[in-house]
PDB file of N, CA and C in Angstrom:
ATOM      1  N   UNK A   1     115.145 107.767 108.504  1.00  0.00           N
ATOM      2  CA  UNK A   1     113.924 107.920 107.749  1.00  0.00           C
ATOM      3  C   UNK A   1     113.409 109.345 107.953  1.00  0.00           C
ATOM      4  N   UNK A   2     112.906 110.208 106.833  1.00  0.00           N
ATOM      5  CA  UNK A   2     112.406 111.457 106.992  1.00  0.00           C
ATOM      6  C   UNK A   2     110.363 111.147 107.085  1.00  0.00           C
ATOM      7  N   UNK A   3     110.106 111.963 107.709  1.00  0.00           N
ATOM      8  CA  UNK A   3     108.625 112.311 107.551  1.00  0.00           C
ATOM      9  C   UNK A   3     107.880 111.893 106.203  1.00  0.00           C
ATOM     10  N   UNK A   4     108.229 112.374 105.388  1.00  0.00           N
ATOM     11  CA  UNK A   4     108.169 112.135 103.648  1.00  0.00           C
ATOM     12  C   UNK A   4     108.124 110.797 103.201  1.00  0.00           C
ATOM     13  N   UNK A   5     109.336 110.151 103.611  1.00  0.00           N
ATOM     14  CA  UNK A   5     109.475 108.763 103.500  1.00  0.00           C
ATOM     15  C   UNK A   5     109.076 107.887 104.484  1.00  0.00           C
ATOM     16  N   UNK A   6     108.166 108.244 105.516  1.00  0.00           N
ATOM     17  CA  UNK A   6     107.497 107.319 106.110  1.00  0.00           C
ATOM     18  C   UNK A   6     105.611 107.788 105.851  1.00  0.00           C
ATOM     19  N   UNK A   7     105.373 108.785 105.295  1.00  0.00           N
ATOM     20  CA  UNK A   7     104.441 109.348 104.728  1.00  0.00           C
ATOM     21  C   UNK A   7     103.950 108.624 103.148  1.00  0.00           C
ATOM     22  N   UNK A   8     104.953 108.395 102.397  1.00  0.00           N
ATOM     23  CA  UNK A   8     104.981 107.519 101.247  1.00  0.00           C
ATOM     24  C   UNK A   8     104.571 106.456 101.954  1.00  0.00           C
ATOM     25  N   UNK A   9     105.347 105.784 102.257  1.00  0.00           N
ATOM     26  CA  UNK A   9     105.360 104.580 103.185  1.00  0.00           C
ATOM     27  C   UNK A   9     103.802 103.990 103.315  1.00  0.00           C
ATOM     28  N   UNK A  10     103.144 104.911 104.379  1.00  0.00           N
ATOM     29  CA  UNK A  10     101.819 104.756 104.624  1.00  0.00           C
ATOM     30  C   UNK A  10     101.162 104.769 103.739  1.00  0.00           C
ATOM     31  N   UNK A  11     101.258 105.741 102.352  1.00  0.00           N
ATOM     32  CA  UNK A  11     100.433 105.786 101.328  1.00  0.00           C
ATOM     33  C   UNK A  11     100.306 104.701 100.720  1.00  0.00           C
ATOM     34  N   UNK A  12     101.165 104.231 100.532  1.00  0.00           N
ATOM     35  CA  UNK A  12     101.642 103.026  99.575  1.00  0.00           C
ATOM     36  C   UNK A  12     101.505 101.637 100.103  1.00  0.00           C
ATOM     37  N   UNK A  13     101.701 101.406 101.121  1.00  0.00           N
ATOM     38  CA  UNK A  13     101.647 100.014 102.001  1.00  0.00           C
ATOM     39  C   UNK A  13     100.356 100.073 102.419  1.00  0.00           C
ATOM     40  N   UNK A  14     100.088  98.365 102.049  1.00  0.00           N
ATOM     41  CA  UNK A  14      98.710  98.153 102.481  1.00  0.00           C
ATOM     42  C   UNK A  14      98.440  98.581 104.329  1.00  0.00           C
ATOM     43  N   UNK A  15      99.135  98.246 104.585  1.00  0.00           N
ATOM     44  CA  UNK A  15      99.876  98.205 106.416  1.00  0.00           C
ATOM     45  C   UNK A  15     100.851  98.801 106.976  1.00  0.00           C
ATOM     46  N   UNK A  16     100.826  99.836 107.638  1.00  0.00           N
ATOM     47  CA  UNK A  16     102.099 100.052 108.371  1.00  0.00           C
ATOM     48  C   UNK A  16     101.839 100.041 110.069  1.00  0.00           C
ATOM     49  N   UNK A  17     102.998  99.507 110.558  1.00  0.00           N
ATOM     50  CA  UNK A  17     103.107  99.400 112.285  1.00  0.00           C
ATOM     51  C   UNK A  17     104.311 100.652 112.281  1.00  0.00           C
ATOM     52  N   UNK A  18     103.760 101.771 112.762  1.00  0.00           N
ATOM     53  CA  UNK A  18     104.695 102.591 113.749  1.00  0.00           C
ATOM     54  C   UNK A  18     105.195 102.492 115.224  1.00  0.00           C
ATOM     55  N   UNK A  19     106.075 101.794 115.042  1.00  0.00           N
ATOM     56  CA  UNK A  19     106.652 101.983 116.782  1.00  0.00           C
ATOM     57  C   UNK A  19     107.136 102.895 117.334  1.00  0.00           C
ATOM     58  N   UNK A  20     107.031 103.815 118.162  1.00  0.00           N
ATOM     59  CA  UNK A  20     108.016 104.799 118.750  1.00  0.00           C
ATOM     60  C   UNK A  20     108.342 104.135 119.861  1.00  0.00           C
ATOM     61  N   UNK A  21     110.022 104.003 120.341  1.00  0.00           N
ATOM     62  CA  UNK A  21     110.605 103.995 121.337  1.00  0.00           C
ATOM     63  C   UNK A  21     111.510 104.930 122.208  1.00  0.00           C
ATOM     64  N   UNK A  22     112.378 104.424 122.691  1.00  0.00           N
ATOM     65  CA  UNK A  22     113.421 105.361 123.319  1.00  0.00           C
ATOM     66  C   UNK A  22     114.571 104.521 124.041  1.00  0.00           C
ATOM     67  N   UNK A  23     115.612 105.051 123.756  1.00  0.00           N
ATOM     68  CA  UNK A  23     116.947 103.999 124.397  1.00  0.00           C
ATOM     69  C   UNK A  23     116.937 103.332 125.256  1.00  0.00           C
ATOM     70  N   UNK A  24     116.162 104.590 126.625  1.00  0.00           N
ATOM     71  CA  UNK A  24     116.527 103.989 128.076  1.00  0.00           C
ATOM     72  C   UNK A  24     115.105 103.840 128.307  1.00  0.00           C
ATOM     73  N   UNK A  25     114.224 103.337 127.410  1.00  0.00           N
ATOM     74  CA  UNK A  25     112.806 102.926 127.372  1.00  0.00           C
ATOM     75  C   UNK A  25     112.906 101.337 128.154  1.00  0.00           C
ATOM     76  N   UNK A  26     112.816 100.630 128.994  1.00  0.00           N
ATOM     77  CA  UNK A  26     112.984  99.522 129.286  1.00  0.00           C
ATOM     78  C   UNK A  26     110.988  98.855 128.898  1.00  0.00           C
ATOM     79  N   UNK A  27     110.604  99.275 129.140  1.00  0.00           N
ATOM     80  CA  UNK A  27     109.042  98.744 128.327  1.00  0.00           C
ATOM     81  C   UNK A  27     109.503  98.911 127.139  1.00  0.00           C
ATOM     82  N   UNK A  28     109.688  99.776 127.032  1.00  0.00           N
ATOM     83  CA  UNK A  28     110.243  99.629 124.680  1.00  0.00           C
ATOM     84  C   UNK A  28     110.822  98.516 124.334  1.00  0.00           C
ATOM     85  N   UNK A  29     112.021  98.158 125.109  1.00  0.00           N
ATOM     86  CA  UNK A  29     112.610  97.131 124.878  1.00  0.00           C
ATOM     87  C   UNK A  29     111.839  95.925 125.094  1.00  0.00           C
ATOM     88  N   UNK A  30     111.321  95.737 125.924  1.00  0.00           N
ATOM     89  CA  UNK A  30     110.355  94.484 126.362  1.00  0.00           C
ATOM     90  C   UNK A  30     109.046  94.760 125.746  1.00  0.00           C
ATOM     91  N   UNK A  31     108.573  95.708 124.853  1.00  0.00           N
ATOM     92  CA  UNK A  31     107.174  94.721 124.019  1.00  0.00           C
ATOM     93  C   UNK A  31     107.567  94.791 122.379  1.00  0.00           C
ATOM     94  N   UNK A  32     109.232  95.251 122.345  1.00  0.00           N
ATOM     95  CA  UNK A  32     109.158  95.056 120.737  1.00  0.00           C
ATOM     96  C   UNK A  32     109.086  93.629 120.405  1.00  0.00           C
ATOM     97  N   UNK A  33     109.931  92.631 121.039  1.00  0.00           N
ATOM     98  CA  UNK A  33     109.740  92.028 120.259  1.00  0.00           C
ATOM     99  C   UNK A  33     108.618  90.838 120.708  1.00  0.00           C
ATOM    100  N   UNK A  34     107.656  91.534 120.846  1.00  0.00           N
ATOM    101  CA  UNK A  34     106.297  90.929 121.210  1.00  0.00           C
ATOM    102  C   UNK A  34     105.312  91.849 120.124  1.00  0.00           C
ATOM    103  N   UNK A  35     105.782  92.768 119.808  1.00  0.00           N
ATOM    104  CA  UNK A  35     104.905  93.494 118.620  1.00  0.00           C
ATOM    105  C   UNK A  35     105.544  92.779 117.387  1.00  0.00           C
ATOM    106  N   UNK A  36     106.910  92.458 117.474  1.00  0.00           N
ATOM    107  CA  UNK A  36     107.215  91.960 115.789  1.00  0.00           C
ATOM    108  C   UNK A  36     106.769  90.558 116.071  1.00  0.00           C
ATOM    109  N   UNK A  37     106.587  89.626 116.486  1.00  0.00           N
ATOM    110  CA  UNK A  37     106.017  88.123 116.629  1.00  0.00           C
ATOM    111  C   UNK A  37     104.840  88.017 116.528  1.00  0.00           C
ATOM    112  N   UNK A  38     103.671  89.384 117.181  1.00  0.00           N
ATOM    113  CA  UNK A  38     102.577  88.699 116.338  1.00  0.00           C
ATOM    114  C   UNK A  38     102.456  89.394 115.137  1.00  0.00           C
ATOM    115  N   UNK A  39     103.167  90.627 115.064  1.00  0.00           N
ATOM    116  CA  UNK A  39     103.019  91.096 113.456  1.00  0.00           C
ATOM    117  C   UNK A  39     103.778  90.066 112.227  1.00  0.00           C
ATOM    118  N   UNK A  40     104.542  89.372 112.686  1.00  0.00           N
ATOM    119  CA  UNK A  40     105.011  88.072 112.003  1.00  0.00           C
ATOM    120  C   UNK A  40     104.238  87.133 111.486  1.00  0.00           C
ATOM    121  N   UNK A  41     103.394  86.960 112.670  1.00  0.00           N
ATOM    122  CA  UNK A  41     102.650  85.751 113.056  1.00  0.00           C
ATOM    123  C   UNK A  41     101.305  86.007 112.227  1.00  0.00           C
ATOM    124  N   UNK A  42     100.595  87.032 112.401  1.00  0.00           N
ATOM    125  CA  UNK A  42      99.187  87.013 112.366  1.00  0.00           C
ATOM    126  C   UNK A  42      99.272  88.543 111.013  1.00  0.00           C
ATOM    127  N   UNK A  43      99.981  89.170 110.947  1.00  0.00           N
ATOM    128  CA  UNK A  43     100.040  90.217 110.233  1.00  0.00           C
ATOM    129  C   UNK A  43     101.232  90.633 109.262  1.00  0.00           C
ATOM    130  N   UNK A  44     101.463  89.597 108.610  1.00  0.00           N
ATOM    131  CA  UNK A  44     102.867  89.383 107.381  1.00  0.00           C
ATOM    132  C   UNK A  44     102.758  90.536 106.552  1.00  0.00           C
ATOM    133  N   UNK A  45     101.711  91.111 106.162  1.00  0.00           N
ATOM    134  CA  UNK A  45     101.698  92.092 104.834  1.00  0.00           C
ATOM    135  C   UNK A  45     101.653  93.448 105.484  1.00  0.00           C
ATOM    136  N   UNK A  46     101.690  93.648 106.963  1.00  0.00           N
ATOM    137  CA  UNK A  46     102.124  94.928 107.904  1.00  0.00           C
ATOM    138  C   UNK A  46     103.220  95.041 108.095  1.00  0.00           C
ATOM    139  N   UNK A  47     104.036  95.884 107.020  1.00  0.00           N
ATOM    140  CA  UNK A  47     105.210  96.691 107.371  1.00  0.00           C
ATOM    141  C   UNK A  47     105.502  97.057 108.488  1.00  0.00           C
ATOM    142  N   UNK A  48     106.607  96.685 109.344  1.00  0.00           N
ATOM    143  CA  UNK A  48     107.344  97.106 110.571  1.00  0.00           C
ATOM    144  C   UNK A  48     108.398  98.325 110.763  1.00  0.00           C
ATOM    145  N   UNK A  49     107.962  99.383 111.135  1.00  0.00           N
ATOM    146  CA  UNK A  49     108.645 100.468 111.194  1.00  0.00           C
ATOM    147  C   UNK A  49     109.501 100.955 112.639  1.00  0.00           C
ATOM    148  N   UNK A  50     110.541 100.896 113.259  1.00  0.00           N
ATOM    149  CA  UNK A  50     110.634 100.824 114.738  1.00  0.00           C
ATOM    150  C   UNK A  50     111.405 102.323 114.559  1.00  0.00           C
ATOM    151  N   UNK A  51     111.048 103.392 115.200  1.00  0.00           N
ATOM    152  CA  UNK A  51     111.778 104.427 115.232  1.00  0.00           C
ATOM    153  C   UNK A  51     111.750 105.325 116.504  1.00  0.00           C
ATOM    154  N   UNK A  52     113.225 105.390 116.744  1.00  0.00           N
ATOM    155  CA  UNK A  52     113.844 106.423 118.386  1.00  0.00           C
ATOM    156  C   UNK A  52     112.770 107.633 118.307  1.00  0.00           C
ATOM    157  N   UNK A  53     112.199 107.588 118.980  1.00  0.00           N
ATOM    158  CA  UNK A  53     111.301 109.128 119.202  1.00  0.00           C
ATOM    159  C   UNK A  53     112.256 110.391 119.693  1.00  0.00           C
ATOM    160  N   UNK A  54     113.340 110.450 120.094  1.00  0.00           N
ATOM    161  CA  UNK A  54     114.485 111.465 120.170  1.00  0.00           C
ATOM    162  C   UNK A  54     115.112 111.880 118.993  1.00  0.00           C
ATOM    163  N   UNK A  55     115.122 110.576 118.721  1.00  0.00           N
ATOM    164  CA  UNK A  55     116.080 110.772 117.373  1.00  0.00           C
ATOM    165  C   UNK A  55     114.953 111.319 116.143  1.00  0.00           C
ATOM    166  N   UNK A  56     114.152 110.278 116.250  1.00  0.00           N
ATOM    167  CA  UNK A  56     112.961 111.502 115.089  1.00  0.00           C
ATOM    168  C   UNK A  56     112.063 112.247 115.597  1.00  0.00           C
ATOM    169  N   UNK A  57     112.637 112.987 116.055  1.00  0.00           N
ATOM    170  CA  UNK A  57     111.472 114.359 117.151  1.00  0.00           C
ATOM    171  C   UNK A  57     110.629 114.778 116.238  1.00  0.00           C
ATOM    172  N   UNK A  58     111.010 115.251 114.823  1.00  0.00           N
ATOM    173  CA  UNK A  58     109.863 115.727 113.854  1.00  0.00           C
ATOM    174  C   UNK A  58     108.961 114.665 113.467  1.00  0.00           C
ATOM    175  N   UNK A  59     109.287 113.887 113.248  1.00  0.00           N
ATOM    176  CA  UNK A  59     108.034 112.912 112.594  1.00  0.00           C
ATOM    177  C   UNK A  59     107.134 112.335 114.153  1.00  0.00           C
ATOM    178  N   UNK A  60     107.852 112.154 115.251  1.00  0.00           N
ATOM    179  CA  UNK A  60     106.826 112.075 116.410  1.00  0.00           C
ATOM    180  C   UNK A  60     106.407 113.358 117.165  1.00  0.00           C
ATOM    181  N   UNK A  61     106.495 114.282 116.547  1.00  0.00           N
ATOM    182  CA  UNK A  61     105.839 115.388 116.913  1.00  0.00           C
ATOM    183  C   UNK A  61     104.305 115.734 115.770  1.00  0.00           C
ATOM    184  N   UNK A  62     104.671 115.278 114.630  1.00  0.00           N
ATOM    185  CA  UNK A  62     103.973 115.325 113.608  1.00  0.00           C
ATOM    186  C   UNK A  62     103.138 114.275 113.507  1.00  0.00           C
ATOM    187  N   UNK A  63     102.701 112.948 114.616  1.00  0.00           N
ATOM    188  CA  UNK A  63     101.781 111.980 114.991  1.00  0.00           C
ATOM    189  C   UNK A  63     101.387 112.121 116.051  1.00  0.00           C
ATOM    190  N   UNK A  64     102.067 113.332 116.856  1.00  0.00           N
ATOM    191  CA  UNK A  64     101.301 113.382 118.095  1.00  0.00           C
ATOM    192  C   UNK A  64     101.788 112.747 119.420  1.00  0.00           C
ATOM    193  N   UNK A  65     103.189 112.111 118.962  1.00  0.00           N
ATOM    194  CA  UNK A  65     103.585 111.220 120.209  1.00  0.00           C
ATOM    195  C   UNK A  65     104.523 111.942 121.031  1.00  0.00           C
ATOM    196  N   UNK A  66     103.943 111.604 122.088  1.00  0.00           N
ATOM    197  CA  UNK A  66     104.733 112.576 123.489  1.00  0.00           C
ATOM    198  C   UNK A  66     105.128 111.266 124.705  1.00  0.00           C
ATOM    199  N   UNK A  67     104.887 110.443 124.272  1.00  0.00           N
ATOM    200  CA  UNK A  67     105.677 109.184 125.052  1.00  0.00           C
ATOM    201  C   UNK A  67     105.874 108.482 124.577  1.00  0.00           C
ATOM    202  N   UNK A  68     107.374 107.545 125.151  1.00  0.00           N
ATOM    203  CA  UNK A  68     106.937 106.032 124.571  1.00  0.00           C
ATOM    204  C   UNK A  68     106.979 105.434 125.654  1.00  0.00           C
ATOM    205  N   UNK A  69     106.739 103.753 125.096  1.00  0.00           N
ATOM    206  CA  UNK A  69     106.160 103.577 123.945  1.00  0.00           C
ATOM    207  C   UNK A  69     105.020 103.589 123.316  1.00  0.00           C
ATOM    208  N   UNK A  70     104.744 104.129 122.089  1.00  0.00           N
ATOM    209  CA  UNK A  70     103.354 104.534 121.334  1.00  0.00           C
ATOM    210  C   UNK A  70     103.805 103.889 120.147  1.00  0.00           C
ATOM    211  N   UNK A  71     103.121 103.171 119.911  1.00  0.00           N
ATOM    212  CA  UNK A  71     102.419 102.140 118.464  1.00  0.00           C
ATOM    213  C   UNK A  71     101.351 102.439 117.369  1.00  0.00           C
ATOM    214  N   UNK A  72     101.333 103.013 116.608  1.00  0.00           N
ATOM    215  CA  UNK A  72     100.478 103.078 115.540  1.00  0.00           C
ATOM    216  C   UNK A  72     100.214 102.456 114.436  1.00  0.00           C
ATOM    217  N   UNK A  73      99.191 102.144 114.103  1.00  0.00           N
ATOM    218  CA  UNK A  73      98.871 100.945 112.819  1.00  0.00           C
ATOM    219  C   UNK A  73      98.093 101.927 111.697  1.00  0.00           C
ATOM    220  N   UNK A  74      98.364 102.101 110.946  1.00  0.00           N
ATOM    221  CA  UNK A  74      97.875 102.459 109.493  1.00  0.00           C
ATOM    222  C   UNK A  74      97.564 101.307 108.611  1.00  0.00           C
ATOM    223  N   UNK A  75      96.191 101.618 108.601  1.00  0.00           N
ATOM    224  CA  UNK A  75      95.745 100.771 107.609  1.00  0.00           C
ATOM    225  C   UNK A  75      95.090 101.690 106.364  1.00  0.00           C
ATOM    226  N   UNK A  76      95.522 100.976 104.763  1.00  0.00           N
ATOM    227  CA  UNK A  76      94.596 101.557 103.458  1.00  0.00           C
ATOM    228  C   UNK A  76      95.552 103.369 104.239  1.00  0.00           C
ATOM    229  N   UNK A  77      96.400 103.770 104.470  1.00  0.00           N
ATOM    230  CA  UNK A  77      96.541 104.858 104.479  1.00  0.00           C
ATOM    231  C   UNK A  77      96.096 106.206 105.978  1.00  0.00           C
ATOM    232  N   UNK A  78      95.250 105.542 106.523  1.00  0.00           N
ATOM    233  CA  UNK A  78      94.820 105.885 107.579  1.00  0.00           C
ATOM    234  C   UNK A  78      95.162 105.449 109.019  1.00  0.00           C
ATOM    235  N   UNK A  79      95.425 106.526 109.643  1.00  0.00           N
ATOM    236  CA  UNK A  79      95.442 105.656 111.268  1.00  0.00           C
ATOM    237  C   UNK A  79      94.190 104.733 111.646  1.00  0.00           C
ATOM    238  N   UNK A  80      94.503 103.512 111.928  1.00  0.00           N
ATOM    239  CA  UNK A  80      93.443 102.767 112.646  1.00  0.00           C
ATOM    240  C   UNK A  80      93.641 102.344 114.182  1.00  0.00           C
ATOM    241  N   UNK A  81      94.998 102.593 114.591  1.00  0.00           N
ATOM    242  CA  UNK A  81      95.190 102.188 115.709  1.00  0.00           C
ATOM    243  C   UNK A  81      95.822 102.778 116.595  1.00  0.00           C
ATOM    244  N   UNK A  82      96.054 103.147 117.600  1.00  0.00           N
ATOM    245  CA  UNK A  82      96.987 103.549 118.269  1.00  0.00           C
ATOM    246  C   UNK A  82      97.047 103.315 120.038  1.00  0.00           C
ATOM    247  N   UNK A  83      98.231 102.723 120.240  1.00  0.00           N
ATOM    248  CA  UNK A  83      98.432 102.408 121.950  1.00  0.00           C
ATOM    249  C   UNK A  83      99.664 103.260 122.104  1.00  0.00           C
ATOM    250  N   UNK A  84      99.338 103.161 123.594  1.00  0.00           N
ATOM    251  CA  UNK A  84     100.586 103.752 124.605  1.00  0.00           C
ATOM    252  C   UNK A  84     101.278 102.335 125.349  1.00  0.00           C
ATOM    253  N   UNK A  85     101.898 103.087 125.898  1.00  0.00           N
ATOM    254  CA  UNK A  85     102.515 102.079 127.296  1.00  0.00           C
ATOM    255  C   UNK A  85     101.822 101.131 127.997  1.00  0.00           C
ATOM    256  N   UNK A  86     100.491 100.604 128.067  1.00  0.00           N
ATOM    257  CA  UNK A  86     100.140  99.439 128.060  1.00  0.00           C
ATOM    258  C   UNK A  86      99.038  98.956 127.013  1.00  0.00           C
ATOM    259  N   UNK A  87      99.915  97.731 126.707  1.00  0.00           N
ATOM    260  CA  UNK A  87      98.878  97.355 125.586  1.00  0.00           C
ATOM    261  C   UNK A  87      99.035  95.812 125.828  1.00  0.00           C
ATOM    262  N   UNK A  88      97.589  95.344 125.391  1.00  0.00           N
ATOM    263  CA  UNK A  88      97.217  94.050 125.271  1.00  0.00           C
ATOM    264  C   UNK A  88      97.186  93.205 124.089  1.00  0.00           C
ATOM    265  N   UNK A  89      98.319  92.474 123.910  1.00  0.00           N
ATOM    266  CA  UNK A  89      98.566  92.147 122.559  1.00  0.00           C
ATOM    267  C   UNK A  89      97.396  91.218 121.939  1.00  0.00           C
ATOM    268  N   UNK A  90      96.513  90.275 122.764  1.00  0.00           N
ATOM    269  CA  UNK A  90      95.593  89.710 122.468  1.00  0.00           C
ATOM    270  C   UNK A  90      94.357  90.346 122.029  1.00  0.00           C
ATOM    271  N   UNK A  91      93.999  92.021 122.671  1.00  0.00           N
ATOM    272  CA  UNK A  91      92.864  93.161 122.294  1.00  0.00           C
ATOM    273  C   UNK A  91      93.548  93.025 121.113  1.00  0.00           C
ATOM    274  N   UNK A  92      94.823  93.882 120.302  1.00  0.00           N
ATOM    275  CA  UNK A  92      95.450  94.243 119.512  1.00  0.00           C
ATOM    276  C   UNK A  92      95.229  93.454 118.400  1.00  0.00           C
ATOM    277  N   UNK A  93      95.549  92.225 118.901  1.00  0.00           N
ATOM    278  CA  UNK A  93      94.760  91.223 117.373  1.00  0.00           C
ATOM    279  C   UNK A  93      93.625  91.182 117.290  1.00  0.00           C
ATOM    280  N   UNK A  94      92.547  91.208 118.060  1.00  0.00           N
ATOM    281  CA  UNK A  94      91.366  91.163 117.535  1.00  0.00           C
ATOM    282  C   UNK A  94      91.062  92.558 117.256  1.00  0.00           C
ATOM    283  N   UNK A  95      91.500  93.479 117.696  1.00  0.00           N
ATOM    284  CA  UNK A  95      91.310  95.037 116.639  1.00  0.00           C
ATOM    285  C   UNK A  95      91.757  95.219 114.839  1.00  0.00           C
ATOM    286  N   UNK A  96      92.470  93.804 115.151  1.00  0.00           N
ATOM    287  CA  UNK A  96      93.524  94.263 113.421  1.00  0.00           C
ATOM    288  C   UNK A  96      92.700  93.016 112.872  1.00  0.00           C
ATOM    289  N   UNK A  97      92.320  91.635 113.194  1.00  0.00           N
ATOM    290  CA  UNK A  97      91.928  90.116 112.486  1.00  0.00           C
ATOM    291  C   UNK A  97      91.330  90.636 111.682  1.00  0.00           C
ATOM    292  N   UNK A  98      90.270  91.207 111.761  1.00  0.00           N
ATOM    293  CA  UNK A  98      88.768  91.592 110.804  1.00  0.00           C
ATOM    294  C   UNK A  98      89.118  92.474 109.655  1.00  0.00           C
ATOM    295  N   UNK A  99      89.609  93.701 109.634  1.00  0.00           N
ATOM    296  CA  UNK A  99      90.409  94.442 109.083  1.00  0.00           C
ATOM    297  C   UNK A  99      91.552  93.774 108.270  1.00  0.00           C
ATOM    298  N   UNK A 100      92.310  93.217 108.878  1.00  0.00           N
ATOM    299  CA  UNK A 100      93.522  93.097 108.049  1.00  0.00           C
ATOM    300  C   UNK A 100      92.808  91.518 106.972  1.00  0.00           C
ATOM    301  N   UNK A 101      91.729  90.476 107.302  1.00  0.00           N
ATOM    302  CA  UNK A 101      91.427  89.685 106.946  1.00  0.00           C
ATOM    303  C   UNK A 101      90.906  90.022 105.659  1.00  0.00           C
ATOM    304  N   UNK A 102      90.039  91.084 105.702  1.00  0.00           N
ATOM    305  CA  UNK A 102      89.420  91.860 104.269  1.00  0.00           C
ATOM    306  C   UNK A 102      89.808  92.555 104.000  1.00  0.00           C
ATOM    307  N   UNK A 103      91.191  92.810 104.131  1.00  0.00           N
ATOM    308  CA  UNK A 103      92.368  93.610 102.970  1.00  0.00           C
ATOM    309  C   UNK A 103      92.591  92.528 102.312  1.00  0.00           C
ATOM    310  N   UNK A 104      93.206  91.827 102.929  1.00  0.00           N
ATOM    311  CA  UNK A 104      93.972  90.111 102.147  1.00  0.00           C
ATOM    312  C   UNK A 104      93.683  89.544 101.472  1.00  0.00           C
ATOM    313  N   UNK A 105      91.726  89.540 101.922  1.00  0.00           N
ATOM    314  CA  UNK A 105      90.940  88.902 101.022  1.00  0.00           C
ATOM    315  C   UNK A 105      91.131  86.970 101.491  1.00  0.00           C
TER     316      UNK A 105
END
């Protein structure tokens, strides 16, 4: 994925989840798939984006991310969210319920 095309992306999607990880990330590995279950679960119309922060050095240089793992939520086009290396998936939903409830309608 280029910058451009995850830039569209955001424009266009009601929702996007940015994940940045890293190979020998062992927390990366252990909260993805705790970020895609409740984005499954509680947040269906949030696009899931999971991308190597090595491998896309430009586009996580161009959000600002200098570790992983870092998570970002775009909502309507805008950053609304963003965690590091510890995050509370239960805060996390009640940061997105209200928000993502009156997009949906």
């Amino acid at each position: 994925m280029t910058l451009e095309e995850l830039q569209d992306r955001i424009r266009t999607e009601l929702g996007v989840l940015v994940y940045f990880s890293g190979e020998n990330c062992n927390v990366c590995h252990a909260l993805r798939p705790k970020f895609k279950e409740l984005f499954d679960a509680k947040f269906p119309l949030i696009r899931q984006i999971y991308l190597d922060a090595h491998e896309n050095a430009q586009i996580a240089a161009n959000y600002q991310v200098f570790s992983v793992p870092t998570m970002l939520v775009f909502l309507d086009g805008r950053e609304f969210v963003r965690e590091g290396r510890t995050v509370s998936m239960h805060q996390l939903e009640q940061k997105l319920e209200r928000p993502y409830g009156m997009m949906v309608g």
